[in-house]
N, C-alpha and C. Protein backbone atom coordinates (compact mmCIF):
# COMPACT_ATOMS: atom_id res chain seq x y z
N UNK A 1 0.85 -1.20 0.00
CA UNK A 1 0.00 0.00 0.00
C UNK A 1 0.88 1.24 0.00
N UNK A 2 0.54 2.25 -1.17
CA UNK A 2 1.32 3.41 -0.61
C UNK A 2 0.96 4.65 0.36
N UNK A 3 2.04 5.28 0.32
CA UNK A 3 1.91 6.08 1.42
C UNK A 3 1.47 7.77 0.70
N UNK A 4 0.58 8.47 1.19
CA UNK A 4 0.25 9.59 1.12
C UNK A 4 0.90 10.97 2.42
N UNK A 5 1.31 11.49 1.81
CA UNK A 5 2.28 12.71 2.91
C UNK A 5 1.12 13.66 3.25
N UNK A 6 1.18 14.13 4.20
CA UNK A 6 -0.52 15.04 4.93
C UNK A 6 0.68 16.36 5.51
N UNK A 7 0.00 17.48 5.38
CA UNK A 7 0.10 18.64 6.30
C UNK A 7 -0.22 18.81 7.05
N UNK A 8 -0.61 19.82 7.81
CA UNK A 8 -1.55 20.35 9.28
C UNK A 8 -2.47 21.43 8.10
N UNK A 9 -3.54 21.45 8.22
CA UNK A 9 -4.43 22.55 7.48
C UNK A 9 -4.79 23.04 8.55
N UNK A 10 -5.09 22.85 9.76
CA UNK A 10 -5.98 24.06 10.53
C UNK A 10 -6.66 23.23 11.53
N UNK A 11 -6.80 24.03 12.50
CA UNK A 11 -7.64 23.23 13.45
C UNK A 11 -9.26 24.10 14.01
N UNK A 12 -10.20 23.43 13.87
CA UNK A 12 -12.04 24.01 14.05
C UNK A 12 -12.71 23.35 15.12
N UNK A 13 -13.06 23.98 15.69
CA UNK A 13 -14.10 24.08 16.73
C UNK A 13 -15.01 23.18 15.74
N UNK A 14 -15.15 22.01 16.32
CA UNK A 14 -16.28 21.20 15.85
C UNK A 14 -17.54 21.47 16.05
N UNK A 15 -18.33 21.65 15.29
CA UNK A 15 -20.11 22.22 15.43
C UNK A 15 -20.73 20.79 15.77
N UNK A 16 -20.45 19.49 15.18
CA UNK A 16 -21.42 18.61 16.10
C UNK A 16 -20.68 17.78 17.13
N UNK A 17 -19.59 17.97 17.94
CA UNK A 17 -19.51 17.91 19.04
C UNK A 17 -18.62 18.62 20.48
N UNK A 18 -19.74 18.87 21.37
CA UNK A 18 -18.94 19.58 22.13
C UNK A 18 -17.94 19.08 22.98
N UNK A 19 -16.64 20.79 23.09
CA UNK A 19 -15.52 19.73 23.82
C UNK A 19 -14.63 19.73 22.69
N UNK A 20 -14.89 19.22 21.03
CA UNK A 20 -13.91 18.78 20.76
C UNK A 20 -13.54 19.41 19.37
N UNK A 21 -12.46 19.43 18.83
CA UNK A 21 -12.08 20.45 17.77
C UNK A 21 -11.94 19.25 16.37
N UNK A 22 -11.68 19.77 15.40
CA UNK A 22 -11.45 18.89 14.19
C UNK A 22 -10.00 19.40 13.63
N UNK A 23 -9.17 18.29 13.42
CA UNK A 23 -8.16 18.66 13.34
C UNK A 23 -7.93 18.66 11.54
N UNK A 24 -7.53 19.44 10.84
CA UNK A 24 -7.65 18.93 9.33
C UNK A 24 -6.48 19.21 8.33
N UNK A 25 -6.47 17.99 7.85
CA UNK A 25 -4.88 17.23 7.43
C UNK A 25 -4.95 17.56 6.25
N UNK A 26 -3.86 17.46 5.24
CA UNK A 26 -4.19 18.18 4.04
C UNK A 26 -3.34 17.26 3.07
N UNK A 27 -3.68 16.66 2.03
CA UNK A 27 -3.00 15.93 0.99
C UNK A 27 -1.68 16.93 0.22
N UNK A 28 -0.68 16.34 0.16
CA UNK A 28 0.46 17.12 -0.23
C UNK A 28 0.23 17.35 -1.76
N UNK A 29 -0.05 15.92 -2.46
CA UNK A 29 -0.04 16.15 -3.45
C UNK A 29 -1.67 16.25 -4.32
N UNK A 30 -2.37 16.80 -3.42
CA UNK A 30 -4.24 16.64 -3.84
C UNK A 30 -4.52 17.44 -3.10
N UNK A 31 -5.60 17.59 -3.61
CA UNK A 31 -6.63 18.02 -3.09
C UNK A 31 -7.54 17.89 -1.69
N UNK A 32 -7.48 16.62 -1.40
CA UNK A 32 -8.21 16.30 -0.15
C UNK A 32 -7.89 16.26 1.09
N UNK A 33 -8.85 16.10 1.87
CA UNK A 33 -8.81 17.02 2.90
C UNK A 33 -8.58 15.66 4.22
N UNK A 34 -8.19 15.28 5.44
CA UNK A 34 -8.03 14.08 6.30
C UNK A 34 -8.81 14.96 7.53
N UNK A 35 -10.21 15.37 8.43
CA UNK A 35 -10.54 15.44 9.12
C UNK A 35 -10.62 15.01 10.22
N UNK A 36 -10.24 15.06 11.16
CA UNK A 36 -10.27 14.21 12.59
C UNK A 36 -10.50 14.84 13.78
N UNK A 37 -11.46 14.12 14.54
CA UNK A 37 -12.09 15.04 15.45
C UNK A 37 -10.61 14.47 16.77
N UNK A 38 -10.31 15.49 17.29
CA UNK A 38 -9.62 15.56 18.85
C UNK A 38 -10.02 16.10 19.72
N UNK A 39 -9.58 16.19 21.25
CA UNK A 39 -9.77 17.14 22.20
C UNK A 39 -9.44 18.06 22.62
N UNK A 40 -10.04 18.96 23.56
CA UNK A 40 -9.56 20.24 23.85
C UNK A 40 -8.18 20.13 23.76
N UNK A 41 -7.12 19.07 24.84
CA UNK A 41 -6.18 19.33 25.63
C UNK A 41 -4.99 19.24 24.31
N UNK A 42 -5.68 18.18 23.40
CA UNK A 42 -4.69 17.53 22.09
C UNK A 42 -4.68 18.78 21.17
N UNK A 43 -5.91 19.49 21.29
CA UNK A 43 -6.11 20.71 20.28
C UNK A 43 -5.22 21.56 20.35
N UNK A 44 -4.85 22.06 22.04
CA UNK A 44 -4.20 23.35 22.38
C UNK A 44 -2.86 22.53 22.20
N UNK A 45 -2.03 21.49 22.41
CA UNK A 45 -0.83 21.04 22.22
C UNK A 45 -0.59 21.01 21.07
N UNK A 46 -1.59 20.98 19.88
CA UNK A 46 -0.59 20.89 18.64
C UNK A 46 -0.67 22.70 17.89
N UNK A 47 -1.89 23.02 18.12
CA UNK A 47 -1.79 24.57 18.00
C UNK A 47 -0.69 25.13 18.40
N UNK A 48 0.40 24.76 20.19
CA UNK A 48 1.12 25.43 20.76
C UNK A 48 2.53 25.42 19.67
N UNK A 49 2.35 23.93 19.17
CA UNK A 49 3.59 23.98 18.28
C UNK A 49 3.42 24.42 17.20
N UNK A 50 2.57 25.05 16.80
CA UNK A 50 2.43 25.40 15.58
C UNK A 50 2.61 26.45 15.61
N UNK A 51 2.08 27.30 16.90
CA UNK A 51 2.62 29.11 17.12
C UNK A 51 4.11 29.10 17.41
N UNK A 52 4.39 29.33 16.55
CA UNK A 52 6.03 29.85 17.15
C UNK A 52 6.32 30.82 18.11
N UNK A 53 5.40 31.69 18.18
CA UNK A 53 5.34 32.98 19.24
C UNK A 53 5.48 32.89 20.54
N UNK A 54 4.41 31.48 20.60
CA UNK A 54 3.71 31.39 22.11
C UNK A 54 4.84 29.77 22.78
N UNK A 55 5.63 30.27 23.88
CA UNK A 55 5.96 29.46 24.17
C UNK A 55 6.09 29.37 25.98
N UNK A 56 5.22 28.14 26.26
CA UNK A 56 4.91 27.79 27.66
C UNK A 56 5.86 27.78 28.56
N UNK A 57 5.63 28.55 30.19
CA UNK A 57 6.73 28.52 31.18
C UNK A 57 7.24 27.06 31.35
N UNK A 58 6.30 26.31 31.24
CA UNK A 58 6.73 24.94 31.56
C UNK A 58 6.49 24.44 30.21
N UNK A 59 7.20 22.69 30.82
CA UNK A 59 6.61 22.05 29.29
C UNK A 59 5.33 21.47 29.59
N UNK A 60 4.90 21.51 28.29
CA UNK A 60 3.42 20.60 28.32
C UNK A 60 3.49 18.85 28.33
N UNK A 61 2.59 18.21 28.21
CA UNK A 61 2.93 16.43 28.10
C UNK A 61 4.13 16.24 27.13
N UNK A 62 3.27 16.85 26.02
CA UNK A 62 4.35 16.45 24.76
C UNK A 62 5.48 17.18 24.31
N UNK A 63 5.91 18.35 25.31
CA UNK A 63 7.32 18.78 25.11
C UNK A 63 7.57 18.20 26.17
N UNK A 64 7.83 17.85 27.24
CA UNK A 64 8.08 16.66 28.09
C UNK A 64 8.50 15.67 27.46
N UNK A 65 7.87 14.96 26.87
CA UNK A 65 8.25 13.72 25.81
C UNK A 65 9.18 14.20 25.16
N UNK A 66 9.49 15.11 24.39
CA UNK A 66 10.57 15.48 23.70
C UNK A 66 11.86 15.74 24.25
N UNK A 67 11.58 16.62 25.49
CA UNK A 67 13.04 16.68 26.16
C UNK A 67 13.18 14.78 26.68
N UNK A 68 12.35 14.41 26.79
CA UNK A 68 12.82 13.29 27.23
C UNK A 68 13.81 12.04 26.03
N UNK A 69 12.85 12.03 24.83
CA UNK A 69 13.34 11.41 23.85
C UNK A 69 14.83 12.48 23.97
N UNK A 70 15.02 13.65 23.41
CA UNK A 70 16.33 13.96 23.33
C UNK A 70 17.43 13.42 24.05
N UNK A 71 16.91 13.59 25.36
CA UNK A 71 17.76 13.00 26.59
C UNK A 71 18.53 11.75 26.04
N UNK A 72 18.06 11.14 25.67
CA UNK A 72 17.70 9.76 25.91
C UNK A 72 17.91 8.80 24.11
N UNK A 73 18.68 10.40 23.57
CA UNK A 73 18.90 10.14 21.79
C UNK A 73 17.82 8.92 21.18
N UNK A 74 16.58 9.51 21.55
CA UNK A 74 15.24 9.31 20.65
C UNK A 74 14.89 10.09 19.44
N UNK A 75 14.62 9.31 18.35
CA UNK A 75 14.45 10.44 17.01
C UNK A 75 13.22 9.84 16.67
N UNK A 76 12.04 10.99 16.95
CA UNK A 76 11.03 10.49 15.85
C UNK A 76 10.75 10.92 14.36
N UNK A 77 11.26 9.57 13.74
CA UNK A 77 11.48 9.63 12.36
C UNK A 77 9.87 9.68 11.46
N UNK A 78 8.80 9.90 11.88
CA UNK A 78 7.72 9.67 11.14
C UNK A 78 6.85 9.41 11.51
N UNK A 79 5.24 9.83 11.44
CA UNK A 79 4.02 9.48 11.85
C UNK A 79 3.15 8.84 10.56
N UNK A 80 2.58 7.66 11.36
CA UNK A 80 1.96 6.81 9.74
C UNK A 80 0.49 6.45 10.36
N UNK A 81 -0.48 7.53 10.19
CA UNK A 81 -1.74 6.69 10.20
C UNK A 81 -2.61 5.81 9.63
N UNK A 82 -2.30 4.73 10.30
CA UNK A 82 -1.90 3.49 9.29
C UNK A 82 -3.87 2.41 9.70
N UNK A 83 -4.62 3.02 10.29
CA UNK A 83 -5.77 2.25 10.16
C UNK A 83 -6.86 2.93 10.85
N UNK A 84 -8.13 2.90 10.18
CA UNK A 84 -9.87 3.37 9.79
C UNK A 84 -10.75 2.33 10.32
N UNK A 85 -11.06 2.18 12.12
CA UNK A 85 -12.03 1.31 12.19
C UNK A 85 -13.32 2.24 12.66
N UNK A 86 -14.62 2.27 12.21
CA UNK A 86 -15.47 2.75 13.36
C UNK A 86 -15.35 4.20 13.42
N UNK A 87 -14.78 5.16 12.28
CA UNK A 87 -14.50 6.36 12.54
C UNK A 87 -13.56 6.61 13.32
N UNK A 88 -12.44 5.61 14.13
CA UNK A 88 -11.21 5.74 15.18
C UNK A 88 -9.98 5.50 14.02
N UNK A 89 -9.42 6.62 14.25
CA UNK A 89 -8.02 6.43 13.27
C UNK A 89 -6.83 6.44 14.29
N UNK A 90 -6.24 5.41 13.94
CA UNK A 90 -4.94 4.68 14.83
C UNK A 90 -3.34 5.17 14.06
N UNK A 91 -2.93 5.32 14.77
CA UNK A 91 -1.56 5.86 14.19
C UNK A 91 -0.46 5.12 15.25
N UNK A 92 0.67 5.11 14.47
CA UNK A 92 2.19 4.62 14.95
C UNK A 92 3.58 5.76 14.29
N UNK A 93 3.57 5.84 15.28
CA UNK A 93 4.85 6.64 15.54
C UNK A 93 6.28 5.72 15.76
N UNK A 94 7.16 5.87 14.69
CA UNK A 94 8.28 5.40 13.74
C UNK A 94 9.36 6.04 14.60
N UNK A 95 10.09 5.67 15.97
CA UNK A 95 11.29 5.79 16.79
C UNK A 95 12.72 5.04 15.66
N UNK A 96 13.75 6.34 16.21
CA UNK A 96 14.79 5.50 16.22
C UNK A 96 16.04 5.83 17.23
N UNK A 97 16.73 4.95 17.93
CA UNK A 97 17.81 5.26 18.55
C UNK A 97 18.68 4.52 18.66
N UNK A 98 20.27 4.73 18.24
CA UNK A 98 21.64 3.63 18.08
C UNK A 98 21.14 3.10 16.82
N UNK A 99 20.37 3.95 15.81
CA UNK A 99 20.43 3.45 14.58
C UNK A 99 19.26 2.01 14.87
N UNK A 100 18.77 1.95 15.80
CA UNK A 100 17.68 0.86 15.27
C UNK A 100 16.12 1.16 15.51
N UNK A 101 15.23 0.45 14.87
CA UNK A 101 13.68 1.44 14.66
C UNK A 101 12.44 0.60 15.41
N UNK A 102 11.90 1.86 16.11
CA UNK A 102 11.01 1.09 16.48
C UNK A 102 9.70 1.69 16.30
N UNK A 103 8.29 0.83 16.40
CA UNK A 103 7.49 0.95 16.04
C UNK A 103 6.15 1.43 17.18
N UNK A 104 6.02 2.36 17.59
CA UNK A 104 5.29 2.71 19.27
C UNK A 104 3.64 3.25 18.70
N UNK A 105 2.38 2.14 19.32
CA UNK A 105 1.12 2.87 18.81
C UNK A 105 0.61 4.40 20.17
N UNK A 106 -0.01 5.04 18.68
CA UNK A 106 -0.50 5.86 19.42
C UNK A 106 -1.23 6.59 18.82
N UNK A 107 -2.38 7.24 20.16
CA UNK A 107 -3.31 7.89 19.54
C UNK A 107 -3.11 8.86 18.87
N UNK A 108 -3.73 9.33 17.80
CA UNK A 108 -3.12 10.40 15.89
C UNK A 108 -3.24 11.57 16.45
N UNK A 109 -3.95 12.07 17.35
CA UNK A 109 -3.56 13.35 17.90
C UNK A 109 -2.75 13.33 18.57
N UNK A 110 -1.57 12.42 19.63
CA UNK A 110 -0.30 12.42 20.34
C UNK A 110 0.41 12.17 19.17
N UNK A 111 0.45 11.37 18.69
CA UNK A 111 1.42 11.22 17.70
C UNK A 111 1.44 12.45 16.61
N UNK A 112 0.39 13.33 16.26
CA UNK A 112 0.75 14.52 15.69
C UNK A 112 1.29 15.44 16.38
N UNK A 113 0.94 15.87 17.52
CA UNK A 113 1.64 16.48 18.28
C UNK A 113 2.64 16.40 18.57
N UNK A 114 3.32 15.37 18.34
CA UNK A 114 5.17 14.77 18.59
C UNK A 114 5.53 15.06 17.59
N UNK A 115 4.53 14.63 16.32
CA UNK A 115 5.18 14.94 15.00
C UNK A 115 6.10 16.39 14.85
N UNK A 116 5.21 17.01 15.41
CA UNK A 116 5.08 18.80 15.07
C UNK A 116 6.19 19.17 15.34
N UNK A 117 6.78 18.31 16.93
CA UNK A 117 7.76 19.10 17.66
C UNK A 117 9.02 18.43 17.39
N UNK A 118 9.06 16.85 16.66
CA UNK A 118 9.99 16.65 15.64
C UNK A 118 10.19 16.99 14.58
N UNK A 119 9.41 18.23 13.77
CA UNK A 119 9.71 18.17 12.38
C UNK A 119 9.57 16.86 11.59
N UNK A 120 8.39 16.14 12.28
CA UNK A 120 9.02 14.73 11.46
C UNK A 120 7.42 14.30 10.67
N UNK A 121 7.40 14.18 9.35
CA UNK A 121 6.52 14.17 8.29
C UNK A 121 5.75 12.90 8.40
N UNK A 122 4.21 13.38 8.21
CA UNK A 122 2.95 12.68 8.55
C UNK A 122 2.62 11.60 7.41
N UNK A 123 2.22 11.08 7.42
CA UNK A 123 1.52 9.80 6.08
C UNK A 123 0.44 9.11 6.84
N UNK A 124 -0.47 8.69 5.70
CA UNK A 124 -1.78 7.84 5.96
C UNK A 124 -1.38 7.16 4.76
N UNK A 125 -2.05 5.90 4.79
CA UNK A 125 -1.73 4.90 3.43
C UNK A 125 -3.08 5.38 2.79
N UNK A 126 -2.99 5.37 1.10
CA UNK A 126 -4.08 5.78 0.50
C UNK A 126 -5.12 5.35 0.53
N UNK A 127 -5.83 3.69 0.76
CA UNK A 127 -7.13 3.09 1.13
C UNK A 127 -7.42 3.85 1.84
N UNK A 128 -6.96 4.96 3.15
CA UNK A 128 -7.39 5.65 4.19
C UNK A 128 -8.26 7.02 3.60
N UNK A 129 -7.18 7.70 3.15
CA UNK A 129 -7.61 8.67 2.22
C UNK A 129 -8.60 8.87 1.22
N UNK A 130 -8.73 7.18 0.69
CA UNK A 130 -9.44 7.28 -0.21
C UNK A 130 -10.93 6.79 0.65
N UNK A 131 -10.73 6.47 1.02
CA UNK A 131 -12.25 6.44 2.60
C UNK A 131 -12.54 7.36 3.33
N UNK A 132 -11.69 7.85 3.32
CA UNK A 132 -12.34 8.95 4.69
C UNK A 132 -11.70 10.68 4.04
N UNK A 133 -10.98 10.74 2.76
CA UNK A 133 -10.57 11.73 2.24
C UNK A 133 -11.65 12.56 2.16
N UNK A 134 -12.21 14.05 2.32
CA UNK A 134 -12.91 14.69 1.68
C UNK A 134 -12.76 16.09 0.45
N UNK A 135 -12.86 16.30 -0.38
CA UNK A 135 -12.73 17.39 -1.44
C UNK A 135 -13.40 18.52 -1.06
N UNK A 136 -13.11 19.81 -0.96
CA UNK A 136 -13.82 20.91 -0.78
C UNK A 136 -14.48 21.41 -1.58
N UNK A 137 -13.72 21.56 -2.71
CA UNK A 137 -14.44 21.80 -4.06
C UNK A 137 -16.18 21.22 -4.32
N UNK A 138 -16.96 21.65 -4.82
CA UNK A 138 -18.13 21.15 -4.92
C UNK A 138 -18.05 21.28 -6.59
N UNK A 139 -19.08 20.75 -7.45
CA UNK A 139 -19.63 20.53 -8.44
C UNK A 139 -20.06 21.81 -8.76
N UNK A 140 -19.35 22.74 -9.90
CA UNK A 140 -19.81 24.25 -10.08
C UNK A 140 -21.58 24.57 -10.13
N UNK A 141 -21.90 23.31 -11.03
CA UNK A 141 -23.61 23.95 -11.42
C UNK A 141 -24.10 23.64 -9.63
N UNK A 142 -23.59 22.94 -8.49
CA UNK A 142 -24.05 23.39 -7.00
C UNK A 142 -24.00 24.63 -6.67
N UNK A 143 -24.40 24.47 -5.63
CA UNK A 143 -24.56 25.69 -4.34
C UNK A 143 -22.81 26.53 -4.22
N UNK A 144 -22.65 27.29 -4.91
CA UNK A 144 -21.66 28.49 -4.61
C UNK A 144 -21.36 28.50 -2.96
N UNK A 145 -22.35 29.01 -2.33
CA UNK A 145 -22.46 29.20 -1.25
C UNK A 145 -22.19 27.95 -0.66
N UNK A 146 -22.43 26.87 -0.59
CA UNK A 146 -21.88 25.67 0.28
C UNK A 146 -20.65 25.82 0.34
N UNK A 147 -19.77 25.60 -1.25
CA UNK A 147 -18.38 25.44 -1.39
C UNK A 147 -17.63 26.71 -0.31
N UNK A 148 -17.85 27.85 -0.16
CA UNK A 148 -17.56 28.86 0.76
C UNK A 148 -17.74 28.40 1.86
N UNK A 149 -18.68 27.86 2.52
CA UNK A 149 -18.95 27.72 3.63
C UNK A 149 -18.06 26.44 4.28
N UNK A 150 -17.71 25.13 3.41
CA UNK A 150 -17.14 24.57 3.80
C UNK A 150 -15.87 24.91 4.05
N UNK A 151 -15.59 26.10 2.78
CA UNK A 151 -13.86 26.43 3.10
C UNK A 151 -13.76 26.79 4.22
N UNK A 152 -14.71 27.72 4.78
CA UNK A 152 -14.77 28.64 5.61
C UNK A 152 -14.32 27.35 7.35
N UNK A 153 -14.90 26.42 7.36
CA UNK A 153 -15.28 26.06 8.29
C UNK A 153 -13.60 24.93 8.43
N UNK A 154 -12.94 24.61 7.49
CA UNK A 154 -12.10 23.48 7.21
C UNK A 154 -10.60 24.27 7.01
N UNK A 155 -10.38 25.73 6.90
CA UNK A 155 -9.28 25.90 6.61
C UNK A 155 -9.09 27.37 7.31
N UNK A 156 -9.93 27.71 8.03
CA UNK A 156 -9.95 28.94 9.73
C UNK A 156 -8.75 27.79 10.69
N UNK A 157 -8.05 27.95 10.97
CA UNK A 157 -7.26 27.64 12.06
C UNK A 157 -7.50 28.30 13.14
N UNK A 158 -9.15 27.74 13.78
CA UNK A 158 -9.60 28.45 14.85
C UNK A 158 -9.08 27.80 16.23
N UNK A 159 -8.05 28.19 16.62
CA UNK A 159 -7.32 26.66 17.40
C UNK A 159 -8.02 26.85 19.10
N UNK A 160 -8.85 27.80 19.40
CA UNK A 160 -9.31 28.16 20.64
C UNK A 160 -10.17 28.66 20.67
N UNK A 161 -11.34 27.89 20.79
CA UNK A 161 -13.26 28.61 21.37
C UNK A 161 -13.48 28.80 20.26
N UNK A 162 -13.65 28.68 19.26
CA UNK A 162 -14.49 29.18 18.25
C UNK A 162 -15.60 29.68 18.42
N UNK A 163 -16.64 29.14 19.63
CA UNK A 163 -17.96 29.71 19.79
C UNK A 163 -17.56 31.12 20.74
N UNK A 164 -16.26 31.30 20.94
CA UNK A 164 -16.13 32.77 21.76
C UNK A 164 -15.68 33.90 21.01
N UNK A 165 -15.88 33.51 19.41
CA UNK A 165 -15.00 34.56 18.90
C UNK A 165 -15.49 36.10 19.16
N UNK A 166 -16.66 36.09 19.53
CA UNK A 166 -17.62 37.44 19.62
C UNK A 166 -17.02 38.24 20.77
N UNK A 167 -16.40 37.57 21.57
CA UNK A 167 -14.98 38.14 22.79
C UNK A 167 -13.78 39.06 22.01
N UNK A 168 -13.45 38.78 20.72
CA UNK A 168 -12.13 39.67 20.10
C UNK A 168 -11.97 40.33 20.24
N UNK A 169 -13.01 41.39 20.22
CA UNK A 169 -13.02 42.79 19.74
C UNK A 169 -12.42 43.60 21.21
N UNK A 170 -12.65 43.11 22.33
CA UNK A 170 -12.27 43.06 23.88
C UNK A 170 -10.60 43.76 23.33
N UNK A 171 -9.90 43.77 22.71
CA UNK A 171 -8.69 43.87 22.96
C UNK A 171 -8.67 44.79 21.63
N UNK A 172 -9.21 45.31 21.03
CA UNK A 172 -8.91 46.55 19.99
C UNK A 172 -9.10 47.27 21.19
N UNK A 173 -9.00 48.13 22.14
CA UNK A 173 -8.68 49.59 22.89
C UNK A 173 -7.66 49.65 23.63
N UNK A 174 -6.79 48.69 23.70
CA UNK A 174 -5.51 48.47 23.95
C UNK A 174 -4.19 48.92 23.05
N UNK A 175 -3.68 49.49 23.47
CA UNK A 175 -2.09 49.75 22.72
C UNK A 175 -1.57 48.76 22.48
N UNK A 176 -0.55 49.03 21.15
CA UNK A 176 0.43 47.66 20.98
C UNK A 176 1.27 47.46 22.16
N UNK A 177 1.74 48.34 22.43
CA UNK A 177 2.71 47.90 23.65
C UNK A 177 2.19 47.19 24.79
N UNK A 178 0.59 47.27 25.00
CA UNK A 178 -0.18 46.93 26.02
C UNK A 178 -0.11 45.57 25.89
N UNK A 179 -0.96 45.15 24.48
CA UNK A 179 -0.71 43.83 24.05
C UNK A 179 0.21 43.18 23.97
N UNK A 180 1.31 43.81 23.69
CA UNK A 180 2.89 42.95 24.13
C UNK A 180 2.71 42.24 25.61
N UNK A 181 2.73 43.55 26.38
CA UNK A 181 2.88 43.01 28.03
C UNK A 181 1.50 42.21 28.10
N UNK A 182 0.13 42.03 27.53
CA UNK A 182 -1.03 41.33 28.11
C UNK A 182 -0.59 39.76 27.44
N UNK A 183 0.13 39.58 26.07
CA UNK A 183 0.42 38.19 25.96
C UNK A 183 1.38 37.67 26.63
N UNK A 184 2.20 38.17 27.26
CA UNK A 184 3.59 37.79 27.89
C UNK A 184 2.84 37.21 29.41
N UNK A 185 2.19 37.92 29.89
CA UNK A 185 1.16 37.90 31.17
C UNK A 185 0.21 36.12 30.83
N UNK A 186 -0.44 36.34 29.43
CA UNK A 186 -1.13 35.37 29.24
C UNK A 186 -0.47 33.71 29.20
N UNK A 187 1.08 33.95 28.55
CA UNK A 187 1.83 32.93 28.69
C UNK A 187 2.25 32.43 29.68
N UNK A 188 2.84 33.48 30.92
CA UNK A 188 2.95 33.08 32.26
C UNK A 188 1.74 32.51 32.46
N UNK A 189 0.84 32.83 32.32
CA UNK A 189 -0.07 32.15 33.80
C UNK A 189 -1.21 31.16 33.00
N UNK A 190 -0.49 30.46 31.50
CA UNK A 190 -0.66 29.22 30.80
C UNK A 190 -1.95 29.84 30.54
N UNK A 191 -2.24 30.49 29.97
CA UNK A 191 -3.87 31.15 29.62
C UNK A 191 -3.88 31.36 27.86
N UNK A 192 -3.65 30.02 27.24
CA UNK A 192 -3.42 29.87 25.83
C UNK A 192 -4.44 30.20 25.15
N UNK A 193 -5.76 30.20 25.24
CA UNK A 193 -6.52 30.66 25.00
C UNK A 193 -6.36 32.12 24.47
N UNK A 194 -6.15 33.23 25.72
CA UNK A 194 -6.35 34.41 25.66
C UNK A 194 -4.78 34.65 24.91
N UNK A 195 -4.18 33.88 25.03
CA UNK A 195 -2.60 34.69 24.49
C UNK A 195 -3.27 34.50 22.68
N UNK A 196 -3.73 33.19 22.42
CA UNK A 196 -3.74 33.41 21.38
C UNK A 196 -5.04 34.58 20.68
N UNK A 197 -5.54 34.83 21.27
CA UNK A 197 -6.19 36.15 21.22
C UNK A 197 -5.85 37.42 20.87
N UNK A 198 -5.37 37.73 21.77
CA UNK A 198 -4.07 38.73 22.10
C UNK A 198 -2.97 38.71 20.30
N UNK A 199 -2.66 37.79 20.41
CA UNK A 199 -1.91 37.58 19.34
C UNK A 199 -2.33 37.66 18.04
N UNK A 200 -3.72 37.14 17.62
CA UNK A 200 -4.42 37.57 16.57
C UNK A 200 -4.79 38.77 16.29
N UNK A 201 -4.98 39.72 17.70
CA UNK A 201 -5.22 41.23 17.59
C UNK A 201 -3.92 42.20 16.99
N UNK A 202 -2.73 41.35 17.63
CA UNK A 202 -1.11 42.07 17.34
C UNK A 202 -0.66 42.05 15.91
N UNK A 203 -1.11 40.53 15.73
CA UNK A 203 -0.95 40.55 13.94
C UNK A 203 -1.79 41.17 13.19
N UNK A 204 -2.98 41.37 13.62
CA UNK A 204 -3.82 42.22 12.54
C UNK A 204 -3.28 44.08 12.17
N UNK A 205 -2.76 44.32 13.71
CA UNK A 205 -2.47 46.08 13.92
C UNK A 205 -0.86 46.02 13.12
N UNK A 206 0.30 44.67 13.24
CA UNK A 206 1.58 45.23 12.40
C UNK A 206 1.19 44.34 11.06
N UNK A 207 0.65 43.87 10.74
CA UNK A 207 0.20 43.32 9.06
C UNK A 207 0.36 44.56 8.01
């Protein structure tokens, strides 16, 4: 079976269930789209590595794991979500150390999250893709308006509350300099949420 290479596209506040975000994977060489629902805690850990900005007083689970693998000359060479039962997608994470490889299961949101903070490149085998792949694109003589709406909903990297976005505007009467010191504040006291807030307001005012 071959292997298909996936990105990170974005992560959404899932509309049919609460609690949990959709994480959405992106075909390197296509079009389609790898959806997967995760949890809050998996949501904010792979978002954290994905902000370069925002970085925690402490480590989280999975930078923990990392200083630890380093320690300990662990390389994770690769994430392969390698099986589709029941809507549960199973993944294995591809170790190596002293040059020999090993094979460790784990759940596709830990194992992406390790991915992230190894630099180390995602795959699903294509039967997967081709099951559970979805296309954004719609059929032109359709609904215009659907095809928007799905973009809208699949490629927002809303990585925190989505149902709070109506809170933003809270931080336009603030100075930049204010916002400097209110995300630095938000990082101390692990309030990822609001830093990344904060931070969406900072990039919009130096853009």
């Amino acid at each position: 079976m071959s292997l298909v290479k996936l990105t990170i596209k974005g992560i959404s506040y899932s509309q049919t269930q609460n609690g949990a975000y959709a994480l959405i994977l992106n075909e390197v060489d296509g079009d389609r789209k790898l959806p997967i629902v995760i949890g809050a805690f998996e949501a904010q850990s792979i978002a954290i590595a994905l902000e370069k900005e925002i970085k925690p007083p402490r480590p989280l689970t999975h930078d923990l794991f990392r200083n630890f693998a380093d320690r300990f000359d662990i390389v994770v060479k690769q994430v392969i979500i390698h099986k589709l039962v029941d809507g549960v997608f199973y993944s294995s994470i591809i170790c190596e150390r002293d040059k020999i490889e090993e094979i460790i299961d784990a759940r596709t949101s830990d194992a992406i999250a390790l991915a992230l903070r190894f630099n180390a490149p995602i795959f699903t085998y294509k039967n997967i893709l081709d099951k559970a792949g979805i296309y954004l694109k719609v059929n032109p003589l359709e609904s215009e308006k659907t095809s928007h709406d799905m973009d809208d909903v699949l490629t927002t990297p809303e990585t925190f509350g989505l149902e709070e976005t109506n809170q933003s505007g809270q931080y336009t009467k603030h100075s930049l300099s204010e916002l400097h010191e209110m995300l630095e504040g938000a990082v101390r006291e692990e309030d990822y949420e609001k830093a990344a807030k904060i931070r969406d307001e900072i990039s919009k005012r130096e853009s």
